[in-house]
PDB file of N, CA and C in Angstrom:
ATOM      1  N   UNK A   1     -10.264 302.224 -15.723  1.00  0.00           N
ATOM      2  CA  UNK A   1     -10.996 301.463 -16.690  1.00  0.00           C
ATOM      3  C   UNK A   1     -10.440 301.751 -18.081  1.00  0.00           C
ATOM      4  N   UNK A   2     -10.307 300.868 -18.880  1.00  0.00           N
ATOM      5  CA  UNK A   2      -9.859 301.093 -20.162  1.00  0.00           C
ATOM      6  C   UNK A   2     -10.733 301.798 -21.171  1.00  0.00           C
ATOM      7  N   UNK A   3     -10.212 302.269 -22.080  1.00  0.00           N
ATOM      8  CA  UNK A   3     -10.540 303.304 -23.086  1.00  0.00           C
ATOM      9  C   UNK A   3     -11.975 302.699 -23.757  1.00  0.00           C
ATOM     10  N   UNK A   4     -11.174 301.773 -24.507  1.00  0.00           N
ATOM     11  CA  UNK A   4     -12.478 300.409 -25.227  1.00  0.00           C
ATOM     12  C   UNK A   4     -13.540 300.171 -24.180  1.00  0.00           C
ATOM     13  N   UNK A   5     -13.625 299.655 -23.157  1.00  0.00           N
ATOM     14  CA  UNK A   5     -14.403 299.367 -22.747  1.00  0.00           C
ATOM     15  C   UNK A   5     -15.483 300.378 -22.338  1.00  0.00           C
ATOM     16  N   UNK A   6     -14.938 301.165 -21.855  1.00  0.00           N
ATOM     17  CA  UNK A   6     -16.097 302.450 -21.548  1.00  0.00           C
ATOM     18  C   UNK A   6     -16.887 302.965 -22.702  1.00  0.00           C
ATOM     19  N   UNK A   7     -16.135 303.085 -23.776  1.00  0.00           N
ATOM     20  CA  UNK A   7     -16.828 303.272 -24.734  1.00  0.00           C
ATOM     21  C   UNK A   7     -17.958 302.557 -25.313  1.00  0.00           C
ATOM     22  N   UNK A   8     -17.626 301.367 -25.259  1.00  0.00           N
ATOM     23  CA  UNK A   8     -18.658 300.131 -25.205  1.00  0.00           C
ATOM     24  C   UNK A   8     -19.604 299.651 -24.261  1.00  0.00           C
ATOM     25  N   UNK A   9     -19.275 300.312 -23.046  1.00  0.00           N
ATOM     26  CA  UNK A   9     -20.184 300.182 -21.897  1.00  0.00           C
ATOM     27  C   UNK A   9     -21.358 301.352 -22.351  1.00  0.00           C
ATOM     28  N   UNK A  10     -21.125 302.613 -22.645  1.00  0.00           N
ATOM     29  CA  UNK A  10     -21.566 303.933 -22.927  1.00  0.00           C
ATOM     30  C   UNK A  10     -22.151 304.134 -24.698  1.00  0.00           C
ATOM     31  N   UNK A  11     -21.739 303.439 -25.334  1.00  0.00           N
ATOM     32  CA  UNK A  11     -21.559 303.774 -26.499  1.00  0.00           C
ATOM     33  C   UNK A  11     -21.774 304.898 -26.750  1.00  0.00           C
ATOM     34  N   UNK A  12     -20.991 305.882 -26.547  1.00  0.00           N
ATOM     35  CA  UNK A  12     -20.839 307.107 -27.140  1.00  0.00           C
ATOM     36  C   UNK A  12     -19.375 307.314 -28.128  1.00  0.00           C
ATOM     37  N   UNK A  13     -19.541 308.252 -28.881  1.00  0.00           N
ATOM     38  CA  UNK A  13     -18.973 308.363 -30.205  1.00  0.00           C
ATOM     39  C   UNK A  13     -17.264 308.640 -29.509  1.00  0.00           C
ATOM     40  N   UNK A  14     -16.180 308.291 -29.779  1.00  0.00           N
ATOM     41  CA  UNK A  14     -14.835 308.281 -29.390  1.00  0.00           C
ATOM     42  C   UNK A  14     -14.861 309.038 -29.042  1.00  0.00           C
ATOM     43  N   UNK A  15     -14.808 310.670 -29.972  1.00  0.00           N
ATOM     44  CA  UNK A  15     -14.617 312.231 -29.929  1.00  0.00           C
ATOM     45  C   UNK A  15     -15.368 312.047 -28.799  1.00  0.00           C
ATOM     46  N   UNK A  16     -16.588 311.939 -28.476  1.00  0.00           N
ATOM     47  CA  UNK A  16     -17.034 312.724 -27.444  1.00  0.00           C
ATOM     48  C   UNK A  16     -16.914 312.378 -26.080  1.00  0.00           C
ATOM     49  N   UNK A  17     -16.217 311.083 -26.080  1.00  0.00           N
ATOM     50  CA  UNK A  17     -15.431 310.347 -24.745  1.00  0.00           C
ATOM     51  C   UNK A  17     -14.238 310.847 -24.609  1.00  0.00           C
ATOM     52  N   UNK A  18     -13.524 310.964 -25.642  1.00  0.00           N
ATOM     53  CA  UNK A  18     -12.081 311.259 -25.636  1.00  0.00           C
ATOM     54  C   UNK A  18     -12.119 313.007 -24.496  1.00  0.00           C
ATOM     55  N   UNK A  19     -13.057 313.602 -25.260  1.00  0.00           N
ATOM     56  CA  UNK A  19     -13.584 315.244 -24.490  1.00  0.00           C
ATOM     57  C   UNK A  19     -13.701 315.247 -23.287  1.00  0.00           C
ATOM     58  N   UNK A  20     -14.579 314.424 -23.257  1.00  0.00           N
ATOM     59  CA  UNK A  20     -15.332 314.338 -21.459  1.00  0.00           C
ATOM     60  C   UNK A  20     -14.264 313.767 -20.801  1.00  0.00           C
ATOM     61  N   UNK A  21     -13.672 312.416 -21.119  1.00  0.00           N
ATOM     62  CA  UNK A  21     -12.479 311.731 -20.220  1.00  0.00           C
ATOM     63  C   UNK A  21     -11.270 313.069 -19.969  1.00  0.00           C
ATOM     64  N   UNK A  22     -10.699 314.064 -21.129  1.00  0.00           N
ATOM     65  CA  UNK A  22      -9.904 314.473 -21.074  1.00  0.00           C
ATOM     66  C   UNK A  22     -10.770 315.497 -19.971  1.00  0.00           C
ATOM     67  N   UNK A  23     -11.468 316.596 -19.805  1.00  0.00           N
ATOM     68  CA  UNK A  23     -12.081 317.375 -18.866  1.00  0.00           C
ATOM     69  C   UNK A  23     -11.891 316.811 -17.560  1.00  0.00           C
ATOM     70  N   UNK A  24     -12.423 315.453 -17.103  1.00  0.00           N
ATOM     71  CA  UNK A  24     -11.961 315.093 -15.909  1.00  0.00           C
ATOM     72  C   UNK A  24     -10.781 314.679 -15.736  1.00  0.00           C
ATOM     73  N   UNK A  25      -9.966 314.335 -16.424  1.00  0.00           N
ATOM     74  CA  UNK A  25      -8.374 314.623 -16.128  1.00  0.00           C
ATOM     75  C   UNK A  25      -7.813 315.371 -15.921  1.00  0.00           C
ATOM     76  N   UNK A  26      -8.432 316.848 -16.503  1.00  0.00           N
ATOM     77  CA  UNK A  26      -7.818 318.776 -16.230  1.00  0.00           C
ATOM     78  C   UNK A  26      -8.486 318.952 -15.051  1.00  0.00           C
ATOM     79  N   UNK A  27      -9.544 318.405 -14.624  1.00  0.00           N
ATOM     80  CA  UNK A  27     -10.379 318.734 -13.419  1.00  0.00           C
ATOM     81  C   UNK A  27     -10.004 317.679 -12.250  1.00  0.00           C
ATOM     82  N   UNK A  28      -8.980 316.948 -12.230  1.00  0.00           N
ATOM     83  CA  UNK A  28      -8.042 316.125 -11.341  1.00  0.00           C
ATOM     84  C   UNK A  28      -8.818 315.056 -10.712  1.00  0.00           C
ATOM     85  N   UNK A  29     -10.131 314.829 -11.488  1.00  0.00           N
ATOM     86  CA  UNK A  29     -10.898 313.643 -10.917  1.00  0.00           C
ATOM     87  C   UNK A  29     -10.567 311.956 -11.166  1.00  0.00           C
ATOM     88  N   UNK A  30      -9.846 312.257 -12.715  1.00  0.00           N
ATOM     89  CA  UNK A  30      -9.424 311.068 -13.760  1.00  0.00           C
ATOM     90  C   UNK A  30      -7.851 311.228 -13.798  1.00  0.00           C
ATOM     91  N   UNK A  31      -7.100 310.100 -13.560  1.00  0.00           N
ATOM     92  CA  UNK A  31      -5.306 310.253 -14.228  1.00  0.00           C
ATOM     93  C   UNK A  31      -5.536 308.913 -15.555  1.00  0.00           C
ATOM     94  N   UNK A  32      -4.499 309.439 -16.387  1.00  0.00           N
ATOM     95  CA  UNK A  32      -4.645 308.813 -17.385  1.00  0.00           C
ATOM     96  C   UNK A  32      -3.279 307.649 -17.323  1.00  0.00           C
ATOM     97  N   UNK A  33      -3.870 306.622 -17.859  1.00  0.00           N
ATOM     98  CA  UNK A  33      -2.201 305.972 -17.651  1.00  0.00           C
ATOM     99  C   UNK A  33      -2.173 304.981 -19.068  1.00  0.00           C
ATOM    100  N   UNK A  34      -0.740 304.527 -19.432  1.00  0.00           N
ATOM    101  CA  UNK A  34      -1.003 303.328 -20.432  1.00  0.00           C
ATOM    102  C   UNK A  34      -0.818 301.836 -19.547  1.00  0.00           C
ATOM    103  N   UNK A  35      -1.184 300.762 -20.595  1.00  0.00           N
ATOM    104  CA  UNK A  35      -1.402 299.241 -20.571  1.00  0.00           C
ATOM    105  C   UNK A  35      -1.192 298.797 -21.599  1.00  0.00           C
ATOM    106  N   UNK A  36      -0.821 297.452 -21.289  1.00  0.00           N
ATOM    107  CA  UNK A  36       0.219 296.841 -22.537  1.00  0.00           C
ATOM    108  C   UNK A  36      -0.207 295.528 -22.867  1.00  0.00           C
ATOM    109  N   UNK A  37      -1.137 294.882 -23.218  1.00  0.00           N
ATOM    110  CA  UNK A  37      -1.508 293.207 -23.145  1.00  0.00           C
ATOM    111  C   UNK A  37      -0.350 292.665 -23.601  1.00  0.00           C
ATOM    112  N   UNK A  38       0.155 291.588 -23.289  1.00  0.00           N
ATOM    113  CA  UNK A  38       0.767 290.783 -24.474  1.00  0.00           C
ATOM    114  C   UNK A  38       1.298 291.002 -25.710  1.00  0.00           C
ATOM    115  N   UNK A  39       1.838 291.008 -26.176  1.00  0.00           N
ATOM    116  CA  UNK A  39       1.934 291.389 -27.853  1.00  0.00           C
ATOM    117  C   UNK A  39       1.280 292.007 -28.531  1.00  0.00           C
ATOM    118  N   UNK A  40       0.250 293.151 -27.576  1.00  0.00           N
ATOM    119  CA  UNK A  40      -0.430 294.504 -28.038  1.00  0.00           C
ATOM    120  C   UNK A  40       0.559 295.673 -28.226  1.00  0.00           C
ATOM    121  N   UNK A  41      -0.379 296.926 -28.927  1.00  0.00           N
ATOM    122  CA  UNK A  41       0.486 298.242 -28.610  1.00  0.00           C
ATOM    123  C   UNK A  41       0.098 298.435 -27.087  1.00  0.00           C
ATOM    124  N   UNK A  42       0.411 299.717 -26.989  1.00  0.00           N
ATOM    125  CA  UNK A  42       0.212 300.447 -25.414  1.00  0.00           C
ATOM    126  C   UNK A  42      -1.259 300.894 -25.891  1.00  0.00           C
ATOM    127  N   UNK A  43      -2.332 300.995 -24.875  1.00  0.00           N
ATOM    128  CA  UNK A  43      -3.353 301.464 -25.171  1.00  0.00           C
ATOM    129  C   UNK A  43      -3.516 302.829 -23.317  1.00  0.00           C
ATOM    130  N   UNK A  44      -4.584 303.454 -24.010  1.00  0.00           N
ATOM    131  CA  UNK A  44      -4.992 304.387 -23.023  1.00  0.00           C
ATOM    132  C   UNK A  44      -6.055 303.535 -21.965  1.00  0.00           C
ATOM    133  N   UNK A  45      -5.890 303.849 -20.857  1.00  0.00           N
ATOM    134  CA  UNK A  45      -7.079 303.641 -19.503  1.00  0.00           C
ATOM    135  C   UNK A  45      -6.824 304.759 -18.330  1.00  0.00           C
ATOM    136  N   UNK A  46      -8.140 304.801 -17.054  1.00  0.00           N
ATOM    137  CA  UNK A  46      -8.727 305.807 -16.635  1.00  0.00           C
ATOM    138  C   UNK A  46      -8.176 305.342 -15.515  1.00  0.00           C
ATOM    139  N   UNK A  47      -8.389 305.793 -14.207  1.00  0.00           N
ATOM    140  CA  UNK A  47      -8.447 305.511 -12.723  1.00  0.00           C
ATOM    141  C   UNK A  47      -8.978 307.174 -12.019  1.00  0.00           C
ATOM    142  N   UNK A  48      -9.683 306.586 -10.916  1.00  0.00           N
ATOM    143  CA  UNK A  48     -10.382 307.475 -10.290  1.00  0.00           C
ATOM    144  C   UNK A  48      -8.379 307.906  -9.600  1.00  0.00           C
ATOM    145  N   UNK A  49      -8.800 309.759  -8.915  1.00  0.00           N
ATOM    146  CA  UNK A  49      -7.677 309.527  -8.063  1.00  0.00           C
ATOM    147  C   UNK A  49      -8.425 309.885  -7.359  1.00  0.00           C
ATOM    148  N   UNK A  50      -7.127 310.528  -5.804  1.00  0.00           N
ATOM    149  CA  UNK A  50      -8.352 310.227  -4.653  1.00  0.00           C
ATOM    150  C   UNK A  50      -9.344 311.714  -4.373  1.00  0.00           C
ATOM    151  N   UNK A  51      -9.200 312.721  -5.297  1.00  0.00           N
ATOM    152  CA  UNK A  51     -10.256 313.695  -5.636  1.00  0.00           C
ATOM    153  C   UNK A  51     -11.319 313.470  -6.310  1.00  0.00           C
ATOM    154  N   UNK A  52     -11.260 312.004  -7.002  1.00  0.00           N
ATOM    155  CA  UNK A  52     -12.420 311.511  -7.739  1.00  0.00           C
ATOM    156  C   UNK A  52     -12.820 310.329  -6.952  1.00  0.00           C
ATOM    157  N   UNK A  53     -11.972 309.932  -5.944  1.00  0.00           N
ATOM    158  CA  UNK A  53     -12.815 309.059  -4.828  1.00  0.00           C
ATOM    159  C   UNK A  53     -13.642 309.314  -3.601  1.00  0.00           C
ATOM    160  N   UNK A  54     -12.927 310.794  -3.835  1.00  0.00           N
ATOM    161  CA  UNK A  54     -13.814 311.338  -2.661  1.00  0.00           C
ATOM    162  C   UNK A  54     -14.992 312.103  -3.403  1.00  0.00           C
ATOM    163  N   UNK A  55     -15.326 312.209  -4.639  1.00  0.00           N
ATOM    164  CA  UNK A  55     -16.653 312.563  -4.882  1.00  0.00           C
ATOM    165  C   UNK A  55     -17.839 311.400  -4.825  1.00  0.00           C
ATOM    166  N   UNK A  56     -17.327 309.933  -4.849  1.00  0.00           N
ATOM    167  CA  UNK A  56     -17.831 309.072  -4.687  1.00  0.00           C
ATOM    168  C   UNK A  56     -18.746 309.180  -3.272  1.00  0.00           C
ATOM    169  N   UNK A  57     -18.493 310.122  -1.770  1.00  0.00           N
ATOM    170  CA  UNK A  57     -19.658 309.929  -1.549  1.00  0.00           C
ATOM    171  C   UNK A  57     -20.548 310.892  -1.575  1.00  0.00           C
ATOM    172  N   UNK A  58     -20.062 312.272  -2.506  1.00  0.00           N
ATOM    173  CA  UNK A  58     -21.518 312.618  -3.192  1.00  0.00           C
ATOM    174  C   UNK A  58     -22.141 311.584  -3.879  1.00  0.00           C
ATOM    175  N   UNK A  59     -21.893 310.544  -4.631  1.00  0.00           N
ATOM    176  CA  UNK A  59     -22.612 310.178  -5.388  1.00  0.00           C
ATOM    177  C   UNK A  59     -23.483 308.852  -4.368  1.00  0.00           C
ATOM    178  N   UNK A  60     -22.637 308.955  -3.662  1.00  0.00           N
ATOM    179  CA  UNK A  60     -23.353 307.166  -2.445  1.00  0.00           C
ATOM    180  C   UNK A  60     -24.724 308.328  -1.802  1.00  0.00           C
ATOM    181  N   UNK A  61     -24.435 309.835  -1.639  1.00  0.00           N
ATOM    182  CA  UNK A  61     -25.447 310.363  -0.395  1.00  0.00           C
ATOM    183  C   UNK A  61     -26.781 310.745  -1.610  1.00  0.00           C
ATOM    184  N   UNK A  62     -26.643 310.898  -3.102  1.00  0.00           N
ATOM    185  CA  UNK A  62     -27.164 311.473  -3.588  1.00  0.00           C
ATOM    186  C   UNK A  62     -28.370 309.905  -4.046  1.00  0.00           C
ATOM    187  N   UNK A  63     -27.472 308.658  -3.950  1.00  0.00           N
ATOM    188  CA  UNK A  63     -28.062 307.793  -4.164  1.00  0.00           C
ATOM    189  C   UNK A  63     -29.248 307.480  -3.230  1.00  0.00           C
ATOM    190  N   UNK A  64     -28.835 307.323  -1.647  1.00  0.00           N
ATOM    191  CA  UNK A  64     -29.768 307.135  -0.441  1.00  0.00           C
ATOM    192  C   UNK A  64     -30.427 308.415  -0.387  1.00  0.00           C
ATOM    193  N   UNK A  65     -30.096 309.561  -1.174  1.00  0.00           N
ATOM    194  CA  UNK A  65     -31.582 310.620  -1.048  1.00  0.00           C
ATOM    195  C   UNK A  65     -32.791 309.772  -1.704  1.00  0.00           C
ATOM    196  N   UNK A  66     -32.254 309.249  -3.245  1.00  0.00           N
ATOM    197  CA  UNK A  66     -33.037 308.927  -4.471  1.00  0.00           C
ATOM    198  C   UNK A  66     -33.862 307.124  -3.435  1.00  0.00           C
ATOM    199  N   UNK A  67     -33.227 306.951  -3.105  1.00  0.00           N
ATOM    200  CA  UNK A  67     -33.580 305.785  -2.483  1.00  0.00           C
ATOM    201  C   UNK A  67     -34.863 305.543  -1.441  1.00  0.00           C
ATOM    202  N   UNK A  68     -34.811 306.964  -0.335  1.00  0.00           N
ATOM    203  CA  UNK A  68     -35.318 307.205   0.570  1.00  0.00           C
ATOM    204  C   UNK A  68     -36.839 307.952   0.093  1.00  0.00           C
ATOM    205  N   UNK A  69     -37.062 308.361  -1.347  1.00  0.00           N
ATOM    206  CA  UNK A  69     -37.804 308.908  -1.583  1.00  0.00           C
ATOM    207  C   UNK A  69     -39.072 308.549  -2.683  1.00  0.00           C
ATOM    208  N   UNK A  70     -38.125 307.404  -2.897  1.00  0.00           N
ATOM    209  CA  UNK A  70     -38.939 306.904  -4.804  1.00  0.00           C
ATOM    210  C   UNK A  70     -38.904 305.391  -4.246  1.00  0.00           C
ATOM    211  N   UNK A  71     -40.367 304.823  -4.615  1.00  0.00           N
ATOM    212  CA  UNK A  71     -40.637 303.411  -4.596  1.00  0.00           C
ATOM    213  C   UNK A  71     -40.119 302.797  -6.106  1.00  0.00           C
ATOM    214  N   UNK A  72     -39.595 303.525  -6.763  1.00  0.00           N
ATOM    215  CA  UNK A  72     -39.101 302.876  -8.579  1.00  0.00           C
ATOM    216  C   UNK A  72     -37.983 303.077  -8.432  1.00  0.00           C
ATOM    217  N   UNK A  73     -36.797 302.769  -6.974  1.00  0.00           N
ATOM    218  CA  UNK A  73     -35.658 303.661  -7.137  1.00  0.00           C
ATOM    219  C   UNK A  73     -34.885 302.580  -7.755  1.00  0.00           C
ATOM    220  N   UNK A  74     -33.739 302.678  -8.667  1.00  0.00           N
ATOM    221  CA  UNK A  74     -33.102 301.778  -9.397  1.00  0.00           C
ATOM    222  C   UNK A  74     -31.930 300.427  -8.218  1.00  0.00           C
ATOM    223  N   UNK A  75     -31.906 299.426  -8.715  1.00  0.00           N
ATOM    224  CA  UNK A  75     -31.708 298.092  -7.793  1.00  0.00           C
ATOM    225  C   UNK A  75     -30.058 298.475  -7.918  1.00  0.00           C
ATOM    226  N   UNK A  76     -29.642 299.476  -7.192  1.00  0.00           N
ATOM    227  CA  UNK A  76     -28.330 299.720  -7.232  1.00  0.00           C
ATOM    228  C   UNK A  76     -27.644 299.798  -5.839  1.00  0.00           C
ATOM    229  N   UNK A  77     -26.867 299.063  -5.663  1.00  0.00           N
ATOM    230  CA  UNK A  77     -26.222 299.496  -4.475  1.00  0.00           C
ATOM    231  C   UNK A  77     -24.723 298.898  -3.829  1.00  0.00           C
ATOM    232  N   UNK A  78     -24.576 299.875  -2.950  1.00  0.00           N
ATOM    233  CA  UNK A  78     -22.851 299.899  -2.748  1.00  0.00           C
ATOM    234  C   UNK A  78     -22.785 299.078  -2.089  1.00  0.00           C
ATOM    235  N   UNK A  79     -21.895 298.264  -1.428  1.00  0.00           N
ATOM    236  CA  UNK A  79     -21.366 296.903  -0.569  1.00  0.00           C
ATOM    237  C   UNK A  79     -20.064 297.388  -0.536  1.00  0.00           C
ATOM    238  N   UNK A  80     -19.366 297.182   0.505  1.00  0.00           N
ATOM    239  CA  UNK A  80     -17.982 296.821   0.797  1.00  0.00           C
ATOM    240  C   UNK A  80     -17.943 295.393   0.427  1.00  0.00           C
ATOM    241  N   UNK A  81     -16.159 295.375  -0.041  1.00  0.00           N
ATOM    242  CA  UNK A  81     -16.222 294.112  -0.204  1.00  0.00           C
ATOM    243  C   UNK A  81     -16.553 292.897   0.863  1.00  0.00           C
ATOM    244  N   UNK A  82     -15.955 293.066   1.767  1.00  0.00           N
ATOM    245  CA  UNK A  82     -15.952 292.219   2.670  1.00  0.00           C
ATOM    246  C   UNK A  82     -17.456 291.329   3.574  1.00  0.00           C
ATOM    247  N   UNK A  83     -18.153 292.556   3.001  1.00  0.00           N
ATOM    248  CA  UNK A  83     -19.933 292.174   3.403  1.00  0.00           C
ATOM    249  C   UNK A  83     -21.328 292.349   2.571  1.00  0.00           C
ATOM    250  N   UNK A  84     -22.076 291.972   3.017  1.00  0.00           N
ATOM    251  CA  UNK A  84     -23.468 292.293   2.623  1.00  0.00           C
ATOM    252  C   UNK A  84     -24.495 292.992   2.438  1.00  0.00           C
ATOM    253  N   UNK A  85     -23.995 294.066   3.391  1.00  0.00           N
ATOM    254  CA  UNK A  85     -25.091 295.152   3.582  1.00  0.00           C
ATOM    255  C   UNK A  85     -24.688 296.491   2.742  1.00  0.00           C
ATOM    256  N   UNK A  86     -25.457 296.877   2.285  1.00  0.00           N
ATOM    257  CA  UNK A  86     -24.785 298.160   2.335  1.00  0.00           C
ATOM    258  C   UNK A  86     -24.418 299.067   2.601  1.00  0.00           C
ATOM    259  N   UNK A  87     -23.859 299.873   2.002  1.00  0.00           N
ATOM    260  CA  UNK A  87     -22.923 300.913   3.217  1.00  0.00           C
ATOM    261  C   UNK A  87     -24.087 302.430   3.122  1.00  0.00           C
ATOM    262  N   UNK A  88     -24.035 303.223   3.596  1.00  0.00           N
ATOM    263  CA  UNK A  88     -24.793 304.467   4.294  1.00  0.00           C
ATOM    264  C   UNK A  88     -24.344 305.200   3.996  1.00  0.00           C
ATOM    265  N   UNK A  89     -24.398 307.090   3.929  1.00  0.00           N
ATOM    266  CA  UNK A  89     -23.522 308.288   4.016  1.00  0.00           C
ATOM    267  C   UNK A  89     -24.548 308.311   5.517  1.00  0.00           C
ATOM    268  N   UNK A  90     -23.205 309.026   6.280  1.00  0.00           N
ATOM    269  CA  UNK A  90     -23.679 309.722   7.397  1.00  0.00           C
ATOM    270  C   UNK A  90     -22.989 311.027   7.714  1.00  0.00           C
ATOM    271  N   UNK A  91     -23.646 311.932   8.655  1.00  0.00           N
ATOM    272  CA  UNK A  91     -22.830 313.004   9.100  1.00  0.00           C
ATOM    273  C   UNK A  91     -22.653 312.650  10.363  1.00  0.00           C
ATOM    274  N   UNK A  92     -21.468 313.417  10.585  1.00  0.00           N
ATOM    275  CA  UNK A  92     -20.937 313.396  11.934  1.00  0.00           C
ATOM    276  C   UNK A  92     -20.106 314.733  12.298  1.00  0.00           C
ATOM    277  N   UNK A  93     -20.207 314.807  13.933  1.00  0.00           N
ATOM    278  CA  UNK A  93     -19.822 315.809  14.053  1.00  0.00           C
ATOM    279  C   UNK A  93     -18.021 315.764  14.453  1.00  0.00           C
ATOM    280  N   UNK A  94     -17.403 316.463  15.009  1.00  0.00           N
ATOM    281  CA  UNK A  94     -15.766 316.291  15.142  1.00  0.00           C
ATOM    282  C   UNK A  94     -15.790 315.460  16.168  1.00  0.00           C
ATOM    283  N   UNK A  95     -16.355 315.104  17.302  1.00  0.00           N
ATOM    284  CA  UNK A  95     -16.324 313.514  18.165  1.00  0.00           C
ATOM    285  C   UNK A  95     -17.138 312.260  17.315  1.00  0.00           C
ATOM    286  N   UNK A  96     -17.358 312.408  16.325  1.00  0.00           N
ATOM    287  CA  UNK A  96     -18.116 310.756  15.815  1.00  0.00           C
ATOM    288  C   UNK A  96     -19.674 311.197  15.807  1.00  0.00           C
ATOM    289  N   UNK A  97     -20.275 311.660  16.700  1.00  0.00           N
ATOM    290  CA  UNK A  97     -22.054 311.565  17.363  1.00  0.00           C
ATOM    291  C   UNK A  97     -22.464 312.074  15.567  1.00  0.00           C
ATOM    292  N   UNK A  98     -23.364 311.307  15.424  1.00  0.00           N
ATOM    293  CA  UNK A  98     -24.027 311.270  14.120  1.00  0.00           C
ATOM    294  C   UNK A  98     -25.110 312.471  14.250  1.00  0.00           C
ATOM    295  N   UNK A  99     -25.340 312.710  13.153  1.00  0.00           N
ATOM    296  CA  UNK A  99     -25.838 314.745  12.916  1.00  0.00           C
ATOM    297  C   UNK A  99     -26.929 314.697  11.942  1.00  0.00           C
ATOM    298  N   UNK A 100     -28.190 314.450  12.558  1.00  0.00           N
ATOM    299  CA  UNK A 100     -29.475 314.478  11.769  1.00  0.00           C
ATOM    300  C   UNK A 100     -29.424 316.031  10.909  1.00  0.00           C
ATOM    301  N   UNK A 101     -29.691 315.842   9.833  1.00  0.00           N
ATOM    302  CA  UNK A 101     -29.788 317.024   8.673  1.00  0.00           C
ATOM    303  C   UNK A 101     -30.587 318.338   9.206  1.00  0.00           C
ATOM    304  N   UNK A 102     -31.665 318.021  10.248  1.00  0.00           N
ATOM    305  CA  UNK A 102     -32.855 318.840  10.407  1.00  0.00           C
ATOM    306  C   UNK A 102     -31.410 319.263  11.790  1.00  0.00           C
ATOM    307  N   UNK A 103     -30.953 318.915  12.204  1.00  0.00           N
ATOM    308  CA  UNK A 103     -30.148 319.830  13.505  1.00  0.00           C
ATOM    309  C   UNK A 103     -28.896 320.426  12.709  1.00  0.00           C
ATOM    310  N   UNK A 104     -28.839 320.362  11.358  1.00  0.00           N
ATOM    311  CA  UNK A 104     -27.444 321.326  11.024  1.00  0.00           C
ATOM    312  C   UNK A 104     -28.304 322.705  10.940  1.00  0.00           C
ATOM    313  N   UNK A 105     -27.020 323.760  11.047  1.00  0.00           N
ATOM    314  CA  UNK A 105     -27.029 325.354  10.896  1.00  0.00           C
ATOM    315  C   UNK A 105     -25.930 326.012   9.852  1.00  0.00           C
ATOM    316  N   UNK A 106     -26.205 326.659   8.943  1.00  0.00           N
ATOM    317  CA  UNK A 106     -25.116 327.247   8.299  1.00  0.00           C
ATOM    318  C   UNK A 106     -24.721 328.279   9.090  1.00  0.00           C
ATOM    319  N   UNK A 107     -23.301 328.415   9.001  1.00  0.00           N
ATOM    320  CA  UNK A 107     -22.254 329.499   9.637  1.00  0.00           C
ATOM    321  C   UNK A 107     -21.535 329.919   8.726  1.00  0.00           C
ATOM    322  N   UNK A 108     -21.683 331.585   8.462  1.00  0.00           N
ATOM    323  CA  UNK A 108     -20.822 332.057   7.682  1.00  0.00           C
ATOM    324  C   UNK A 108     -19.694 332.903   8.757  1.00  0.00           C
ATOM    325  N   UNK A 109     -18.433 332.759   8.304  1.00  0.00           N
ATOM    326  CA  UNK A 109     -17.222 333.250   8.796  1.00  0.00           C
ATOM    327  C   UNK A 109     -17.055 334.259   8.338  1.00  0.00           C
TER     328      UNK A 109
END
């Protein structure tokens, strides 16, 4: 996502985007790259990489907690492109068979 726009999506003060964007770039969630419009300069924009795509489904499981629990839960939700429904976090075990929360055990090694 581009520089401008986030900022404008967020309106928060440059400095303090410029901070936070740069932190998740040292923390390998964000790569930074340039873009060039037309007869622009080069400007700065974001992209998830795939350490910041795979936090995406903390954020899908943390959503269907908030979902499963609150009748005010916010009208947000994930879709693949290709369909309608939305998509789920599930657990599973190393053959596929799906793993209700109340049957996990912690194991320390």
């Amino acid at each position: 996502m581009r520089f401008a726009d986030m900022q404008a999506d967020i309106g928060v003060p440059r400095s303090i985007l410029t901070s936070r964007l740069s932190k998740l770039v040292e923390a390998g969630l964000l790569e930074r790259f340039e873009y060039r419009e037309d007869g622009a300069r080069a400007r700065q924009a974001y992209r998830l990489t795939e350490r910041g795509r795979q936090l995406g489904v903390v954020f899908l499981a943390m959503k269907q907690w908030w979902d499963d629990g609150d009748d005010q839960a916010p009208t947000v939700e994930f879709v693949p492109k290709s369909a309608e429904e939305p998509v789920k976090v599930i657990i599973t075990d190393s053959s596929g068979q799906e793993i209700e929360l109340a049957d996990l055990r912690v194991r320390l090694d």
